[in-house]
Protein backbone atom coordinates (compact mmCIF):
# COMPACT_ATOMS: atom_id res chain seq x y z
CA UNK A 1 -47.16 23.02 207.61
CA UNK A 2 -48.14 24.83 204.30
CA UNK A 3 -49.68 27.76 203.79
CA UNK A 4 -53.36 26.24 203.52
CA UNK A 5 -53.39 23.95 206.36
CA UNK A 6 -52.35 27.06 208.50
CA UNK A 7 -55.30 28.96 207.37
CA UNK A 8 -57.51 25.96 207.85
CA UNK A 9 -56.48 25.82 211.78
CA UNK A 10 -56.45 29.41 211.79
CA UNK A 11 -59.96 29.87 210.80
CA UNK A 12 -61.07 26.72 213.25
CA UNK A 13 -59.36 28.45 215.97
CA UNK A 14 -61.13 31.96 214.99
CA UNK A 15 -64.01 30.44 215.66
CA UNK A 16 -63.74 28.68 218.35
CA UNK A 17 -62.12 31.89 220.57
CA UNK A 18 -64.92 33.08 222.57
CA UNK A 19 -62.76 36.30 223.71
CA UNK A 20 -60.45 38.31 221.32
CA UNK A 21 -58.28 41.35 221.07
CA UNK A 22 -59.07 44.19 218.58
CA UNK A 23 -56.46 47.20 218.17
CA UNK A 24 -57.45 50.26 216.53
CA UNK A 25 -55.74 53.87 216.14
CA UNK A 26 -57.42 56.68 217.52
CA UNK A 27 -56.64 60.34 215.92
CA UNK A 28 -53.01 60.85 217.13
CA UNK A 29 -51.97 57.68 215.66
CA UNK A 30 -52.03 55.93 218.67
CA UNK A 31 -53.08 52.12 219.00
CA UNK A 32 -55.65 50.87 221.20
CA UNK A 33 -56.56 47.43 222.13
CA UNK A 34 -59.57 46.42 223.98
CA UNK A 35 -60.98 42.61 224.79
CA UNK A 36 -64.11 41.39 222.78
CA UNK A 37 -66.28 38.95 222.80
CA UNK A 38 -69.49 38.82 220.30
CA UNK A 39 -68.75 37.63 217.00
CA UNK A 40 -69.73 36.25 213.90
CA UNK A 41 -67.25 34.49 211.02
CA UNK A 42 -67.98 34.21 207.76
CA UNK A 43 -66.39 31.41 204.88
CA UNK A 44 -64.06 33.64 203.84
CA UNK A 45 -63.09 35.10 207.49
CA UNK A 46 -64.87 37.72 207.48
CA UNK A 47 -65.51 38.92 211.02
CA UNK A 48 -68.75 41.00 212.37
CA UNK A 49 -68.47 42.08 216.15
CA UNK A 50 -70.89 44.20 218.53
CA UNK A 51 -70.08 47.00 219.96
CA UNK A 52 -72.00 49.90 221.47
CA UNK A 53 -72.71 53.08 218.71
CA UNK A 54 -71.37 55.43 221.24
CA UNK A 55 -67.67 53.69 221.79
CA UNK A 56 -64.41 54.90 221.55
CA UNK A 57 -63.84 52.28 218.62
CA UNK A 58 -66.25 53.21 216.47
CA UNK A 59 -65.41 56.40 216.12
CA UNK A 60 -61.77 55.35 215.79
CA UNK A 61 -62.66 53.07 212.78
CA UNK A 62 -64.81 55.85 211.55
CA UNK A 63 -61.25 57.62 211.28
CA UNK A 64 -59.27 55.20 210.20
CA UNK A 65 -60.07 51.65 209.50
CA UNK A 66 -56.93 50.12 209.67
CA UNK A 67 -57.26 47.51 212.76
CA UNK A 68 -55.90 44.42 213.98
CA UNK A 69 -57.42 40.61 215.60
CA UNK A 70 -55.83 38.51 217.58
CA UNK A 71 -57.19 35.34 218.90
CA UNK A 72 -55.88 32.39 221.10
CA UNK A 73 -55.64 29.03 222.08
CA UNK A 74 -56.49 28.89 225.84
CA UNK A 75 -53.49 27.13 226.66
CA UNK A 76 -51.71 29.51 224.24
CA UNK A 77 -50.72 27.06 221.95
CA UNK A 78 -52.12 28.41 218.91
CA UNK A 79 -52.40 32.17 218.10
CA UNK A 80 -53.44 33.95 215.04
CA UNK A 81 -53.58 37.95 214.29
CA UNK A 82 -55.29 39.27 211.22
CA UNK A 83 -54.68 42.60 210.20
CA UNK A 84 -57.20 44.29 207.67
CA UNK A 85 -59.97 47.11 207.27
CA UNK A 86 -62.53 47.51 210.02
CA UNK A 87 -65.84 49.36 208.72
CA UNK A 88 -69.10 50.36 210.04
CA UNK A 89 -71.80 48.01 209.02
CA UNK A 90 -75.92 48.60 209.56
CA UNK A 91 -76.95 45.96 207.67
CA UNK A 92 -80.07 44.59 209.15
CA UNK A 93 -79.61 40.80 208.52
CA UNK A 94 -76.34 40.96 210.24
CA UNK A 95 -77.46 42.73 213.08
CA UNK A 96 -80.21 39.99 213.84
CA UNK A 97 -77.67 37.34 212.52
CA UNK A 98 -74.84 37.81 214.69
CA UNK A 99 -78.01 38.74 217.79
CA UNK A 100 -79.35 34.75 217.22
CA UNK A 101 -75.71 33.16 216.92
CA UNK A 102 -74.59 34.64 220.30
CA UNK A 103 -76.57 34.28 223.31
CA UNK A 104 -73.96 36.67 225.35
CA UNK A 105 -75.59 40.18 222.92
CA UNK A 106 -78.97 39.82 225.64
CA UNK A 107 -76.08 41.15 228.42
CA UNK A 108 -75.38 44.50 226.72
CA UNK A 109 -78.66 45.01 224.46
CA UNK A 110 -82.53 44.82 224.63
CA UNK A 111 -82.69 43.46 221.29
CA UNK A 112 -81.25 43.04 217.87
CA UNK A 113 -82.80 46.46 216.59
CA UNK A 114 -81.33 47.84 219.98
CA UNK A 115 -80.39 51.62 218.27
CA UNK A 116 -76.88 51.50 220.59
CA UNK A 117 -75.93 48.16 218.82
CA UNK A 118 -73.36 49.01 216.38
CA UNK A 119 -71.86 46.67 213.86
CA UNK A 120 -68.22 46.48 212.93
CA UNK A 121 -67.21 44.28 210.14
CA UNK A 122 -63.38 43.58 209.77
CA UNK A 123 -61.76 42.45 206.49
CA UNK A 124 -58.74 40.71 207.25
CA UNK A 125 -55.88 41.18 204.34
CA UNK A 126 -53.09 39.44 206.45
CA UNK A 127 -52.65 36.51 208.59
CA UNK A 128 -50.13 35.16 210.61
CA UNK A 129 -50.06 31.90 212.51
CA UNK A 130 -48.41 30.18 215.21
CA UNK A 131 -49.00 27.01 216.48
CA UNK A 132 -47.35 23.44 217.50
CA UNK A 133 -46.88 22.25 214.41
CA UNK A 134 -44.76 25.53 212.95
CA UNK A 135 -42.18 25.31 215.61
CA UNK A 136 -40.65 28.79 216.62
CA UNK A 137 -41.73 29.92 212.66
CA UNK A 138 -44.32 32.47 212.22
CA UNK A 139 -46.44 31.42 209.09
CA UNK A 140 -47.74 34.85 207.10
CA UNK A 141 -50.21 35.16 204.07
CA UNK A 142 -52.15 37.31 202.25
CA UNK A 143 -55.57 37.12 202.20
């Protein structure tokens, strides 16, 4: 498998993950990972995710933005990680965006102006992929 297919089935599997791990690193340079679950994924794989204003995360991306994604098949037989810059993001057109694409935000807020919905939008600079196809080999890019 080259290089592009992997990022094609990478970014279809991105997608299609409905929970996801993101890592941070809090102040004493310690990672933390924590489940999510409310995305949106842009073209060029982009990734916006909710999370409350008052989390541990966001103030640990605040810090430091360097974070981590990793996503699954459910049987495990695909899994990608992308490691890049996580930022802070209020735009408003995201906000509602990413509110209308995914049903699951009503659970944890009132609305898409909700003032405890915080936006973090990760820029992945690496990939790596495993999947059926690659055998035991781990393909890695730039992005």
């Amino acid at each position: 498998m080259d290089q592009k297919e992997a990022k094609k089935r990478a970014f279809d599997l991105v997608k299609s993950c409905d929970v996801f791990v993101l890592s941070t690193v809090d102040g004493g340079n310690r990672p933390h990972s924590r489940l999510m679950g409310t995305k949106l994924v842009e073209k060029d794989m982009t990734i916006y995710m909710e999370a409350h204003t008052d989390s541990k995360k966001m103030g640990q991306i605040e810090k430091n933005p360097r974070a981590q994604l990793l996503f699954a098949a459910k049987d495990y037989s695909e899994v990608v990680t992308l490691s890049g810059k996580a930022t802070l993001d209020g735009s408003p057109s995201i906000r509602k965006r990413i509110w209308e694409e995914n049903p699951q935000s009503a659970r944890y807020f009132s609305r898409y102006d909700d003032p405890t919905l915080g936006i973090i939008r990760f820029e992945p600079h690496e990939l790596a992929y495993y999947g059926p196809s690659t055998g035991t080999e781990i393909i890695e890019m730039k992005l």
